[in-house]
PDB file of N, CA and C in Angstrom:
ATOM      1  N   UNK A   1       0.934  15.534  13.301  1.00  0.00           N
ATOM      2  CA  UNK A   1       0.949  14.126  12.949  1.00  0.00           C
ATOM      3  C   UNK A   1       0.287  13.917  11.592  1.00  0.00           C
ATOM      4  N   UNK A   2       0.593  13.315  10.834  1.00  0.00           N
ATOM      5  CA  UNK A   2      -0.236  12.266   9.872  1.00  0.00           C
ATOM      6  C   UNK A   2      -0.379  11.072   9.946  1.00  0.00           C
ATOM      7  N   UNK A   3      -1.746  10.850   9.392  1.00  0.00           N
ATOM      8  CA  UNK A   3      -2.715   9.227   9.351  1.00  0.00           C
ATOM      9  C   UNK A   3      -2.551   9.112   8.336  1.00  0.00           C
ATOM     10  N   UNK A   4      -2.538   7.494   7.952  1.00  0.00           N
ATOM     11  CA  UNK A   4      -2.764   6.827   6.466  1.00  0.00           C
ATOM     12  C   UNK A   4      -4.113   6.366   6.777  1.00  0.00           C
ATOM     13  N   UNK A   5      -5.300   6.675   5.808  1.00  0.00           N
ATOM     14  CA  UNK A   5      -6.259   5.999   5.564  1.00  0.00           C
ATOM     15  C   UNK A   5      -6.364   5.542   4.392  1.00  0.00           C
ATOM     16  N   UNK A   6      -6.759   3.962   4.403  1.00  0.00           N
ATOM     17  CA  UNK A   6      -6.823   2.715   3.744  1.00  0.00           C
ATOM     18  C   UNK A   6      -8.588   2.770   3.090  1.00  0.00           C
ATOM     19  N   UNK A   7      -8.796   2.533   1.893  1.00  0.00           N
ATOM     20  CA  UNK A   7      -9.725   2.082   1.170  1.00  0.00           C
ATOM     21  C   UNK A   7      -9.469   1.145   0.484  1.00  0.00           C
ATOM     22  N   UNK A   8     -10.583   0.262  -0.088  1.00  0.00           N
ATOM     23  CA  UNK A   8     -10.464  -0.878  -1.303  1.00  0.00           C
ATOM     24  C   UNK A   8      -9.882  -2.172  -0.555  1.00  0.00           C
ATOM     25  N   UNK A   9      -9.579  -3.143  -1.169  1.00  0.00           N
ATOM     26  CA  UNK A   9      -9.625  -5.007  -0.597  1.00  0.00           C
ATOM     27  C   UNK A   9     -10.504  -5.052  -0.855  1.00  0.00           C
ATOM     28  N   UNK A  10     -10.646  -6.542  -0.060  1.00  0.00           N
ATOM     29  CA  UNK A  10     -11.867  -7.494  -0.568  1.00  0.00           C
ATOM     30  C   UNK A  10     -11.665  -8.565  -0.602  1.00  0.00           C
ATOM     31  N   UNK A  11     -12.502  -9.493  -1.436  1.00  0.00           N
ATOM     32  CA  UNK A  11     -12.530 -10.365  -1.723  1.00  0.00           C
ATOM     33  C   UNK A  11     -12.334 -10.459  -3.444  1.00  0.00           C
ATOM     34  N   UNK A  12     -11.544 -11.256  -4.314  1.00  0.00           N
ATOM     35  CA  UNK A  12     -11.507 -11.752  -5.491  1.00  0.00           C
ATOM     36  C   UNK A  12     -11.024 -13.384  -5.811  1.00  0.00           C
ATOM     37  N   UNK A  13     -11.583 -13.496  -6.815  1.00  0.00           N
ATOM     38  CA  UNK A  13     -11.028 -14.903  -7.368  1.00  0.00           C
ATOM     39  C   UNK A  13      -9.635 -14.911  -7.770  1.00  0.00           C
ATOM     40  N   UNK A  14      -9.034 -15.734  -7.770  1.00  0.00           N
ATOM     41  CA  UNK A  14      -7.794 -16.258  -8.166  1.00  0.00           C
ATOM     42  C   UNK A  14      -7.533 -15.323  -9.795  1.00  0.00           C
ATOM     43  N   UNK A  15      -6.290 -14.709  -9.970  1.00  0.00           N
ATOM     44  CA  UNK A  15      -6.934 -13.905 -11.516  1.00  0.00           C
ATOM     45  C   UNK A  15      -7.375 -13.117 -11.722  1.00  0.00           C
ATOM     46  N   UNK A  16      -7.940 -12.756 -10.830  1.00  0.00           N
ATOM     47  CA  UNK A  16      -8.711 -11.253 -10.680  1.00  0.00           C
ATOM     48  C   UNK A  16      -8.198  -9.941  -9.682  1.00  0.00           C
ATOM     49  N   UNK A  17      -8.631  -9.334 -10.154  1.00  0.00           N
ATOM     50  CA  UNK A  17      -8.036  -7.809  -9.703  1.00  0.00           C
ATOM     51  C   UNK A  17      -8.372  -6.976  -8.617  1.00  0.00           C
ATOM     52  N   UNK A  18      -7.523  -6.042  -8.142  1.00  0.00           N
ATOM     53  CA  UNK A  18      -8.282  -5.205  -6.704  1.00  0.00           C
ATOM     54  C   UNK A  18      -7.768  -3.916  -6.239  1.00  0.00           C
ATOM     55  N   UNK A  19      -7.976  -2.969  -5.977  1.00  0.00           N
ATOM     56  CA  UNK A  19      -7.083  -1.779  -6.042  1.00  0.00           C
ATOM     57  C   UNK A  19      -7.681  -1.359  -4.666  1.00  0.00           C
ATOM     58  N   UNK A  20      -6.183  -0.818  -4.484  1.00  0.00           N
ATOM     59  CA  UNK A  20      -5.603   0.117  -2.711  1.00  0.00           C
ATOM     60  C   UNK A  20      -5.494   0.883  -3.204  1.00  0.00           C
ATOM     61  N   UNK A  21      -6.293   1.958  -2.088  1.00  0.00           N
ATOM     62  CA  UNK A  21      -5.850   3.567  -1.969  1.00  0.00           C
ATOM     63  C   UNK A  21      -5.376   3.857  -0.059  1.00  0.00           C
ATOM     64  N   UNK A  22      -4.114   4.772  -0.231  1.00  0.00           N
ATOM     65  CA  UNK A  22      -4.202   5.271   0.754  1.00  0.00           C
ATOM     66  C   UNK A  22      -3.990   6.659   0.770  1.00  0.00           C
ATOM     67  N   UNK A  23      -4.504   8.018   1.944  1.00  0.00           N
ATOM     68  CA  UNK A  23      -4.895   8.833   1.628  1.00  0.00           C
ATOM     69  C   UNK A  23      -3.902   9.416   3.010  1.00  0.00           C
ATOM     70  N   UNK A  24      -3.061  10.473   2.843  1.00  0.00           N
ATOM     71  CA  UNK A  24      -2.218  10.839   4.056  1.00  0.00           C
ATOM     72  C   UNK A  24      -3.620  12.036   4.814  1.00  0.00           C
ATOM     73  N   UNK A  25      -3.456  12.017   5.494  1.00  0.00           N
ATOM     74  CA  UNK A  25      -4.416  13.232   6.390  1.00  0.00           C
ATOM     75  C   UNK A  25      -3.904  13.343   7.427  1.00  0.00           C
ATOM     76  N   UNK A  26      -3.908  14.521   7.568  1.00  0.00           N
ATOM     77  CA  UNK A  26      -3.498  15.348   9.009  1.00  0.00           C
ATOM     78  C   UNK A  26      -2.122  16.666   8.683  1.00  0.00           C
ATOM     79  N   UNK A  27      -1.628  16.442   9.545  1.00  0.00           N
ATOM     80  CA  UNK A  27      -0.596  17.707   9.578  1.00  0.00           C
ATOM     81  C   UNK A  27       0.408  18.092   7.895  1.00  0.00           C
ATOM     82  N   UNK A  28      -0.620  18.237   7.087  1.00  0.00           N
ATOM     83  CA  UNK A  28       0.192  17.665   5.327  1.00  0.00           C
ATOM     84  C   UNK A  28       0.881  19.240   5.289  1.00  0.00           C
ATOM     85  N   UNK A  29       0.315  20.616   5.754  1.00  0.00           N
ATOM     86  CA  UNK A  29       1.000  21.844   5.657  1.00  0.00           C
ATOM     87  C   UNK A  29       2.172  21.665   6.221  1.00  0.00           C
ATOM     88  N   UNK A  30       2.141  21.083   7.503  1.00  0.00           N
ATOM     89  CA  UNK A  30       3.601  21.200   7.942  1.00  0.00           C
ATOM     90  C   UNK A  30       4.487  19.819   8.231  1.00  0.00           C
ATOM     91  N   UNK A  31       4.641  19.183   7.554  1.00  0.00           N
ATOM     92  CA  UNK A  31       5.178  17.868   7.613  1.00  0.00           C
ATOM     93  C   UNK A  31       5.617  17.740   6.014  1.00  0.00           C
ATOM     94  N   UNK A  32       6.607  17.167   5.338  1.00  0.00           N
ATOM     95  CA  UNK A  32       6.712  17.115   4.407  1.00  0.00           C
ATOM     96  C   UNK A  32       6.434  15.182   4.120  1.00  0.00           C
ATOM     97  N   UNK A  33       5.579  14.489   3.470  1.00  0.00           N
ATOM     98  CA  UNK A  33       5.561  13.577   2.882  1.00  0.00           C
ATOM     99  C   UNK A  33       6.484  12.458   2.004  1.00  0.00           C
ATOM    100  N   UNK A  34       7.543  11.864   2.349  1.00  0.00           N
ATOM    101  CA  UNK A  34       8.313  11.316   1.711  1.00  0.00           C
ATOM    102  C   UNK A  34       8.224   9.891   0.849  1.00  0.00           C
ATOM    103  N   UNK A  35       8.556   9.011   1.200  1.00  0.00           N
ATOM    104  CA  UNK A  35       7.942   7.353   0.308  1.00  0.00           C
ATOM    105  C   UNK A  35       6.916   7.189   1.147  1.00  0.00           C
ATOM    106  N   UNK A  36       5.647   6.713   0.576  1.00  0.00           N
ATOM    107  CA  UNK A  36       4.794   6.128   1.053  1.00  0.00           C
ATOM    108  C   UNK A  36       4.410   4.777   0.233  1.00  0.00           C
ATOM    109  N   UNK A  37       3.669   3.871   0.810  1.00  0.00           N
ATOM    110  CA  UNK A  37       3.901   2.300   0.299  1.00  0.00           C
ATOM    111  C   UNK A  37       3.069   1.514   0.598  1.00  0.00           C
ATOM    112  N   UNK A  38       3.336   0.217   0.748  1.00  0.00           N
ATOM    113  CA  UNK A  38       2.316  -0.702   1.299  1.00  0.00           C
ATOM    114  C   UNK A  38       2.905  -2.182   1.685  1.00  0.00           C
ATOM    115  N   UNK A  39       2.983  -3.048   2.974  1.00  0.00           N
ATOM    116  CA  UNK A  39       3.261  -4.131   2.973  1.00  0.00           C
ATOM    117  C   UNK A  39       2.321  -4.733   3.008  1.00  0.00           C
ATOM    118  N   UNK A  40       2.477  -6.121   3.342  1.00  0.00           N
ATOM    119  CA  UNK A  40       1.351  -6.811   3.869  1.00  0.00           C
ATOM    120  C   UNK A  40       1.536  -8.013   4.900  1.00  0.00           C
ATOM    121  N   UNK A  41       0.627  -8.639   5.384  1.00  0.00           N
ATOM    122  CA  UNK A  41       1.131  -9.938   6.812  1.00  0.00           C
ATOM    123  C   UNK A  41       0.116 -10.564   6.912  1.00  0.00           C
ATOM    124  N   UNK A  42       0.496 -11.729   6.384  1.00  0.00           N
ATOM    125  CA  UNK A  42      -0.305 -12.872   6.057  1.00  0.00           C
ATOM    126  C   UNK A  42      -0.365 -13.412   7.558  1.00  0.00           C
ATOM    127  N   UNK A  43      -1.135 -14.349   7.745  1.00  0.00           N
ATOM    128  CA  UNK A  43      -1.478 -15.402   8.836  1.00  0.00           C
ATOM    129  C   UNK A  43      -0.219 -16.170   9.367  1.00  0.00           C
ATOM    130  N   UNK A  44       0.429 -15.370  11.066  1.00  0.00           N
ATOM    131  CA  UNK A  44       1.632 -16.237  10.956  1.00  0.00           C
ATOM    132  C   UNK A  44       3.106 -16.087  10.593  1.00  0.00           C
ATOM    133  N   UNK A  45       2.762 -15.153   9.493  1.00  0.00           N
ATOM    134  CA  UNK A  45       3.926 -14.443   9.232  1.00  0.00           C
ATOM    135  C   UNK A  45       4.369 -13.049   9.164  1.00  0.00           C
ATOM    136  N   UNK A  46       5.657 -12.705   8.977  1.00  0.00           N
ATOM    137  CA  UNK A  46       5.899 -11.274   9.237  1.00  0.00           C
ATOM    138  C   UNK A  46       5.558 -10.564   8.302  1.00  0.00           C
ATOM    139  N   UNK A  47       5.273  -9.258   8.677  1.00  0.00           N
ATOM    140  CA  UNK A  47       5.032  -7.740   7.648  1.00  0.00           C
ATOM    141  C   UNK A  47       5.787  -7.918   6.537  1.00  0.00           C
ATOM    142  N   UNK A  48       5.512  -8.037   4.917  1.00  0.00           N
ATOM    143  CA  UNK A  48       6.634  -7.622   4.400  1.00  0.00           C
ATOM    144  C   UNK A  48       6.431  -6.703   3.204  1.00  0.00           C
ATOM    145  N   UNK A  49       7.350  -6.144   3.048  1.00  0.00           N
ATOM    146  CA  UNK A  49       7.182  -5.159   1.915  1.00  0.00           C
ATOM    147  C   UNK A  49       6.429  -5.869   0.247  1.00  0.00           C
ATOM    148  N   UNK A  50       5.460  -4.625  -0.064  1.00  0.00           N
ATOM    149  CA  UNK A  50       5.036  -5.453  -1.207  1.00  0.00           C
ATOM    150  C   UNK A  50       5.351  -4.378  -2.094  1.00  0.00           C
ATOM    151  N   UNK A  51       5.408  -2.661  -2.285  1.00  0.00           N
ATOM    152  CA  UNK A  51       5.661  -2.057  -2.977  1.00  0.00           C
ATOM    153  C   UNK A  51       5.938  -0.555  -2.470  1.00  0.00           C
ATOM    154  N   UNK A  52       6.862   0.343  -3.121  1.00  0.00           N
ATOM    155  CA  UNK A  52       7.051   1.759  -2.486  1.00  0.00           C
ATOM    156  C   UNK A  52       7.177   2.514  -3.146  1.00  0.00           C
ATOM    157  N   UNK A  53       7.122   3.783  -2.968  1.00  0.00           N
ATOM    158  CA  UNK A  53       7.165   4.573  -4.198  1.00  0.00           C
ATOM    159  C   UNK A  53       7.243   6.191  -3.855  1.00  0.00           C
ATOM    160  N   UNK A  54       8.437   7.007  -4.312  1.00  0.00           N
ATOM    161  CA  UNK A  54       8.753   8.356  -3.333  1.00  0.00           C
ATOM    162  C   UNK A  54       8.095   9.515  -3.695  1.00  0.00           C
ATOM    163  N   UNK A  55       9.042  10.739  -3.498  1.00  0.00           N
ATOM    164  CA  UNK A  55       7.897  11.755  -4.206  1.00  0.00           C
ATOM    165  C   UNK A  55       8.442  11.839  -5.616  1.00  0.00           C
ATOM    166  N   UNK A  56       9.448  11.531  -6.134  1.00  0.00           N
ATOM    167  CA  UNK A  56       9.346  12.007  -7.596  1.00  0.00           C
ATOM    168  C   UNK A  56       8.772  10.861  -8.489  1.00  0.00           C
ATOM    169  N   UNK A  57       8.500   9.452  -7.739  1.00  0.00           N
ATOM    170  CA  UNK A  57       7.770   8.376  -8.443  1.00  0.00           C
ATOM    171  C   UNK A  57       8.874   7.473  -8.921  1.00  0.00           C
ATOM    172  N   UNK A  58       9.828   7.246  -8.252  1.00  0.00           N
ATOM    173  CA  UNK A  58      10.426   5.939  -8.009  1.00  0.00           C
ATOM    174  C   UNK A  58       9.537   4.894  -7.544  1.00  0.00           C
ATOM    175  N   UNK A  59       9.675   3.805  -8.051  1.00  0.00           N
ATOM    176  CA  UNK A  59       9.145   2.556  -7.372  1.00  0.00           C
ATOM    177  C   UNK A  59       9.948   1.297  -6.929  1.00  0.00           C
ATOM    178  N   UNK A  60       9.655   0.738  -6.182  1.00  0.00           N
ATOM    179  CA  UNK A  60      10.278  -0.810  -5.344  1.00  0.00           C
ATOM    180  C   UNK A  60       8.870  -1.523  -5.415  1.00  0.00           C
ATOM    181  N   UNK A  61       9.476  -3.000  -5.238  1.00  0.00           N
ATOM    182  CA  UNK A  61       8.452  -3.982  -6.242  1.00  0.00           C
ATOM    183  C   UNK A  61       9.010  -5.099  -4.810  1.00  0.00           C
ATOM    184  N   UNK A  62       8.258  -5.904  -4.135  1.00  0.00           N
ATOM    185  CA  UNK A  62       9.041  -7.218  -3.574  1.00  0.00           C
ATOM    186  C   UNK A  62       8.866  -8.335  -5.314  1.00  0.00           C
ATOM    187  N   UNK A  63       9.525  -9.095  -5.338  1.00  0.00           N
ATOM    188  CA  UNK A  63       9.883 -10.344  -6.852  1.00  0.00           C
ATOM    189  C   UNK A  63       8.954 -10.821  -6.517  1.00  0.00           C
ATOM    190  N   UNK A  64       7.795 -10.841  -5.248  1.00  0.00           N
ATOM    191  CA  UNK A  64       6.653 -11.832  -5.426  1.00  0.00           C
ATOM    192  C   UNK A  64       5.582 -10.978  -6.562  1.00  0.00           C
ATOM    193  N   UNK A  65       5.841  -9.596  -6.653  1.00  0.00           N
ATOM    194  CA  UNK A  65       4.510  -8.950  -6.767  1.00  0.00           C
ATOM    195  C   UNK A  65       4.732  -8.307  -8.303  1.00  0.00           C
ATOM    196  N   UNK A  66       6.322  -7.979  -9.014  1.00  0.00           N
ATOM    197  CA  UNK A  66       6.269  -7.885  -9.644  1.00  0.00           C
ATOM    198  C   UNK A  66       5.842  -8.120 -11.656  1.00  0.00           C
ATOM    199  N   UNK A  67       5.376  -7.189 -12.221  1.00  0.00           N
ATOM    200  CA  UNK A  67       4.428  -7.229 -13.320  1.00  0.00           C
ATOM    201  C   UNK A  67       3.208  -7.630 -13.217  1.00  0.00           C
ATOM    202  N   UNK A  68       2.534  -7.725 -11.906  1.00  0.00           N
ATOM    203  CA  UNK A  68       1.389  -8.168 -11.605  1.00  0.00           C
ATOM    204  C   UNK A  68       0.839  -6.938 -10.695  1.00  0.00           C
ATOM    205  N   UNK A  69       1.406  -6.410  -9.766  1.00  0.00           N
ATOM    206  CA  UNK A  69       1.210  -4.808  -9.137  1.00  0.00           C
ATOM    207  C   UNK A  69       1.676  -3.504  -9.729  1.00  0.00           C
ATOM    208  N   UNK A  70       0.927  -2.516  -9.712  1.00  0.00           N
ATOM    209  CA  UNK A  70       1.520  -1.211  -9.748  1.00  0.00           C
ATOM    210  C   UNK A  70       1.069  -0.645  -8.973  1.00  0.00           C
ATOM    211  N   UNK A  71       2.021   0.223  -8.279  1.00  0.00           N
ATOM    212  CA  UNK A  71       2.018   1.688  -7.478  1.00  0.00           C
ATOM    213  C   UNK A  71       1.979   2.723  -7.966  1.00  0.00           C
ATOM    214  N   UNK A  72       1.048   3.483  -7.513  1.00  0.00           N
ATOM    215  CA  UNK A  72       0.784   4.971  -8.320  1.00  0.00           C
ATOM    216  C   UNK A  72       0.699   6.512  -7.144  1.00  0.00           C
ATOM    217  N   UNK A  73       1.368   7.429  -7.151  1.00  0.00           N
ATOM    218  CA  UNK A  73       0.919   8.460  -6.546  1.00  0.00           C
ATOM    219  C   UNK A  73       0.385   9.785  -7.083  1.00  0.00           C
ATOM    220  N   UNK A  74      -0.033  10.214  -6.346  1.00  0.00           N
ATOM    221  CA  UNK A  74      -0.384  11.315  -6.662  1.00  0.00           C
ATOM    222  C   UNK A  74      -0.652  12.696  -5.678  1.00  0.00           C
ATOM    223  N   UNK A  75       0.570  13.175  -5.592  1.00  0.00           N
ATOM    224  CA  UNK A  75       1.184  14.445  -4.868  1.00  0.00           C
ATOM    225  C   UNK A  75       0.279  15.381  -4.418  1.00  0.00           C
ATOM    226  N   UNK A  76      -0.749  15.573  -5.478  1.00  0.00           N
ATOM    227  CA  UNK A  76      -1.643  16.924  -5.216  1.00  0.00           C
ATOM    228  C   UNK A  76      -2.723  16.307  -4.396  1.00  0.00           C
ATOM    229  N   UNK A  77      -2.695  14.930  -4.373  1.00  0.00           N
ATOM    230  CA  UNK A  77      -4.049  14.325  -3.298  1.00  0.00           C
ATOM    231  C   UNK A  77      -3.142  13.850  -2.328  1.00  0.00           C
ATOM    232  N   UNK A  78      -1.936  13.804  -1.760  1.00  0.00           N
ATOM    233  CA  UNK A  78      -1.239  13.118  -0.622  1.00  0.00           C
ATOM    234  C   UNK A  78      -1.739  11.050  -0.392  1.00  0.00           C
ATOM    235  N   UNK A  79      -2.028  11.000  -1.844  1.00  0.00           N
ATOM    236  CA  UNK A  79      -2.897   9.571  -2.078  1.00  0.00           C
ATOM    237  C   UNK A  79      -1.799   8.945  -3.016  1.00  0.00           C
ATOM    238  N   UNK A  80      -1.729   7.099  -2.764  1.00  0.00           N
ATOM    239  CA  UNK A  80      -1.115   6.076  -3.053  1.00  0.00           C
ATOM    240  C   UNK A  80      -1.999   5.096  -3.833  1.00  0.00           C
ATOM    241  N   UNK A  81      -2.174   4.286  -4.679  1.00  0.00           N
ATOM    242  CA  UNK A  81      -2.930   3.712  -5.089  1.00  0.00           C
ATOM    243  C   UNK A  81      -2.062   2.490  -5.238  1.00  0.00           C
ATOM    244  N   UNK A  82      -2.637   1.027  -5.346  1.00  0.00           N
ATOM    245  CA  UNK A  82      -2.093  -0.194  -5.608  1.00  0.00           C
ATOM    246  C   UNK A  82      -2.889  -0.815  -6.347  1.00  0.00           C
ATOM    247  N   UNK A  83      -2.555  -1.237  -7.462  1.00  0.00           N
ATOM    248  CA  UNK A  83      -3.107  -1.874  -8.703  1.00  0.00           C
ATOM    249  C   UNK A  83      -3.182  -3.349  -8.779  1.00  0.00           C
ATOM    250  N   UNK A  84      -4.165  -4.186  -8.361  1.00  0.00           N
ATOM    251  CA  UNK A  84      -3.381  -5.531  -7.897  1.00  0.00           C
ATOM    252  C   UNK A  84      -3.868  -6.224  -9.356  1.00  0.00           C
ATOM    253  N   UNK A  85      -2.990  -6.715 -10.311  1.00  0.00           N
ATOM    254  CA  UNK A  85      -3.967  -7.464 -10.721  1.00  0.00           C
ATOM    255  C   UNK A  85      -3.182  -9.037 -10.930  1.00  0.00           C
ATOM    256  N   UNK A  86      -3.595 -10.222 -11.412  1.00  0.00           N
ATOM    257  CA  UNK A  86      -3.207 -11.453 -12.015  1.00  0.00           C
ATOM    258  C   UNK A  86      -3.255 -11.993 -10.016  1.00  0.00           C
ATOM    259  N   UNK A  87      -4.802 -11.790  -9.138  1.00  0.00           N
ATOM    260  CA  UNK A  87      -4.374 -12.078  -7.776  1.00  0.00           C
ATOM    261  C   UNK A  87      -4.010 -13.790  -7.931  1.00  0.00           C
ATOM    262  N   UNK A  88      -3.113 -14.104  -6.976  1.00  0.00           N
ATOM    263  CA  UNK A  88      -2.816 -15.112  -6.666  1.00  0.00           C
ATOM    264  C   UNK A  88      -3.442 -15.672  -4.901  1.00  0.00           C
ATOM    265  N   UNK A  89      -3.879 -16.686  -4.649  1.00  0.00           N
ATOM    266  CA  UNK A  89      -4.464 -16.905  -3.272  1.00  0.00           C
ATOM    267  C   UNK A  89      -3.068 -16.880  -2.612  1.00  0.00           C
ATOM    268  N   UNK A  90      -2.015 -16.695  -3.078  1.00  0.00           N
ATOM    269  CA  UNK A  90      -0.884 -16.407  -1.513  1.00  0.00           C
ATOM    270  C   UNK A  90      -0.805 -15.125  -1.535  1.00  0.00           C
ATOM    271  N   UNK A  91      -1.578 -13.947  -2.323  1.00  0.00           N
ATOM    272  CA  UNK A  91      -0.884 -12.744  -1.859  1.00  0.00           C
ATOM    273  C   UNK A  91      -2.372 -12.351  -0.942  1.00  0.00           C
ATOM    274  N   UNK A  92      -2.908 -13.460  -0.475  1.00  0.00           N
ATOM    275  CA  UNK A  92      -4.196 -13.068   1.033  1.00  0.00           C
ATOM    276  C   UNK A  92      -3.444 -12.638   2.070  1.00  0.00           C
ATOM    277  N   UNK A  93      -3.161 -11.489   2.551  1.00  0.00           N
ATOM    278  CA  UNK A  93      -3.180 -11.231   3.812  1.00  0.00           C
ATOM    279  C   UNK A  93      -3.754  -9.494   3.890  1.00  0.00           C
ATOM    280  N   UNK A  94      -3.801  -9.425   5.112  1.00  0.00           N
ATOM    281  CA  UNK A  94      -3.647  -8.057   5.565  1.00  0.00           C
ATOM    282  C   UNK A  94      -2.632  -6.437   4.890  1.00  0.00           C
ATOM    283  N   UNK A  95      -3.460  -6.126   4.348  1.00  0.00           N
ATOM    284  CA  UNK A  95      -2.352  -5.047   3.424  1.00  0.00           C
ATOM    285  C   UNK A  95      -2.422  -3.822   4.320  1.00  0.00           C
ATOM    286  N   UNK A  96      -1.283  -3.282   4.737  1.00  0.00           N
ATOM    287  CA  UNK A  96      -0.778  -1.994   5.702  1.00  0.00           C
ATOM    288  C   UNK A  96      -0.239  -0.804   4.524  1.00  0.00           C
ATOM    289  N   UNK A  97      -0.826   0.165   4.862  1.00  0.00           N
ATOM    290  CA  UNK A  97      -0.061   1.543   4.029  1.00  0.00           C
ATOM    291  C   UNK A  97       1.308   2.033   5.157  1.00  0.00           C
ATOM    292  N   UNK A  98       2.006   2.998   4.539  1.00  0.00           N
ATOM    293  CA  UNK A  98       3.029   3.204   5.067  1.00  0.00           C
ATOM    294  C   UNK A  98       3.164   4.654   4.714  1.00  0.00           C
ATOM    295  N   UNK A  99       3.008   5.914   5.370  1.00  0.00           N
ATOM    296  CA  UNK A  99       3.783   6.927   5.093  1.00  0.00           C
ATOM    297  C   UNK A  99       4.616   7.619   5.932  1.00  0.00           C
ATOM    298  N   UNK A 100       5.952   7.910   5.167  1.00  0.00           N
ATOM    299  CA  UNK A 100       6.910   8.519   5.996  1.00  0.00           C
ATOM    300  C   UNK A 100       6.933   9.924   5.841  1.00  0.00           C
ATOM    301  N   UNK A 101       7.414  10.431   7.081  1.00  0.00           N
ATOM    302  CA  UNK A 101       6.869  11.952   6.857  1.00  0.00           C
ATOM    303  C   UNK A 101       7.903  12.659   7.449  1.00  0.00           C
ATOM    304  N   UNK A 102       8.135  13.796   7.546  1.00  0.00           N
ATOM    305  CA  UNK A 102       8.853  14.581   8.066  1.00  0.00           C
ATOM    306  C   UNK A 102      10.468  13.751   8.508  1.00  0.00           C
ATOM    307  N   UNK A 103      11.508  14.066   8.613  1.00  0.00           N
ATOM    308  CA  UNK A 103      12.661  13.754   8.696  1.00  0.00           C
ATOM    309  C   UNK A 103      12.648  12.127   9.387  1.00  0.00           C
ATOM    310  N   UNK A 104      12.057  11.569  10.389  1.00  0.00           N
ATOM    311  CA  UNK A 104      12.393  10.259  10.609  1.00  0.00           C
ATOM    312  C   UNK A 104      10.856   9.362  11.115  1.00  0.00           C
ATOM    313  N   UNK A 105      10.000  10.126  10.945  1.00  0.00           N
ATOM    314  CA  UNK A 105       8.149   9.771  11.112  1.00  0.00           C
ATOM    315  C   UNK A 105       7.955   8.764  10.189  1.00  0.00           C
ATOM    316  N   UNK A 106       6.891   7.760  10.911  1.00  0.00           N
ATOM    317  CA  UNK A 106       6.122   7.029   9.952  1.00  0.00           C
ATOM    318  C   UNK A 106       4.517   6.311  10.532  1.00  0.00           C
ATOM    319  N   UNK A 107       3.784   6.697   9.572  1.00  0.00           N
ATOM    320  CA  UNK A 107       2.817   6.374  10.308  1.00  0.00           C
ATOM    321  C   UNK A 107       1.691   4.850   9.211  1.00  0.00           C
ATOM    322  N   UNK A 108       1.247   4.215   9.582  1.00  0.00           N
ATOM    323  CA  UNK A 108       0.442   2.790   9.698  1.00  0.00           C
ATOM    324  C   UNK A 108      -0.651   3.037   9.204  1.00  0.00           C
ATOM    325  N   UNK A 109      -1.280   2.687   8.316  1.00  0.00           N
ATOM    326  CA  UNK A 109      -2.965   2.753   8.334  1.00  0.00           C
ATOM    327  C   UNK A 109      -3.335   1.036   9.211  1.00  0.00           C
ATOM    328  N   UNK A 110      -4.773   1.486   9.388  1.00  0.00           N
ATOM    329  CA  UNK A 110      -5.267   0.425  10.184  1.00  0.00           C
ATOM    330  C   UNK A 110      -5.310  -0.634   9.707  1.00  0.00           C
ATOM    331  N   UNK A 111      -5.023  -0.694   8.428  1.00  0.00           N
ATOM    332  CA  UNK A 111      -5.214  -2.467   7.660  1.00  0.00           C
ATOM    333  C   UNK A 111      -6.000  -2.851   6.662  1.00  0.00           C
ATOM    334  N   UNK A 112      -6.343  -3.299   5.355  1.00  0.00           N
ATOM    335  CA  UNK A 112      -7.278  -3.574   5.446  1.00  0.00           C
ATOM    336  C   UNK A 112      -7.081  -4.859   4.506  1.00  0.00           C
ATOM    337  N   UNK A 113      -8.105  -5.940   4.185  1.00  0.00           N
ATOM    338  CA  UNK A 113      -7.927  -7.453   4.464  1.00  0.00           C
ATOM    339  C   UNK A 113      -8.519  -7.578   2.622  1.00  0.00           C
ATOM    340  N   UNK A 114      -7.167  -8.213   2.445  1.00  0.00           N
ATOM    341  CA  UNK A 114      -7.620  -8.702   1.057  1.00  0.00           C
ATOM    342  C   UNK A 114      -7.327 -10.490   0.917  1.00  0.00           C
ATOM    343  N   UNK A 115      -8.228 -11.092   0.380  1.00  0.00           N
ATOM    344  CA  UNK A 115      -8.663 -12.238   0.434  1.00  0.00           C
ATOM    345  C   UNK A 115      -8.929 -12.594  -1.402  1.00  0.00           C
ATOM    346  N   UNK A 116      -7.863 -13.735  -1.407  1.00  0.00           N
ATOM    347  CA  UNK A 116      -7.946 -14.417  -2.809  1.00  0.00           C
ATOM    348  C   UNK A 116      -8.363 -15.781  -3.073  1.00  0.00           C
ATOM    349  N   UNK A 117      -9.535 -16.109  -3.733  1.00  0.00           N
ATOM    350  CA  UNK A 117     -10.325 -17.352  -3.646  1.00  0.00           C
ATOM    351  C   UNK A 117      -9.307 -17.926  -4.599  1.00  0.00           C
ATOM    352  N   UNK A 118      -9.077 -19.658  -4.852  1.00  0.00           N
ATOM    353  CA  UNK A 118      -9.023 -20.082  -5.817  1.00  0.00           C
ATOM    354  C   UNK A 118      -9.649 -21.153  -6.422  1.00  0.00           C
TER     355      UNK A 118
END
């Protein structure tokens, strides 16, 4: 199996910036790693994609998040990074990592809660 573990959120002002990491761990010798990503689910509403990005470093953007997010990987750490910056108080919710793994696997990190004052 592989876990996504989630670092970084918070709290920021309206305008201000915040960076996600997620970190694949567990079975990385024998599982091969494919897009890994990040949605998020605000209060109320559904999961939705906010950015993705594969192994050769393609990226997907949802039109809410674009020129204001970047996605970054980095292969030799099985790690995702999310660059948030210009925050807006609607992109507050709950941010989920996503990695897909081995032919039809995907596994969840636990969450973690980013919050935009304005």
């Amino acid at each position: 199996q592989v876990q996504a573990v989630e670092s970084g959120g918070g709290l920021a002002q309206a305008g201000g910036s915040l960076r996600l990491t997620c970190a694949a761990s567990g079975s990385l010798s024998y599982f091969s790693i494919n897009d890994m990503g990040w949605y998020r689910q605000a209060p109320d509403k559904q999961r939705e994609l906010v950015a993705t990005i594969d192994r050769t470093g393609n990226t997907k953007y949802a039109d809410s998040v674009k020129g204001r997010f970047t996605i970054s990987r980095d292969n030799s750490k099985f790690t995702i990074y999310l660059q948030m910056s210009s925050l807006k108080p609607e992109d507050t919710a709950v941010y989920y990592c996503s990695i897909e793994y081995g032919l039809t696997r995907r596994s969840w990190g636990q969450g973690t809660q980013v919050t935009v004052s304005s």
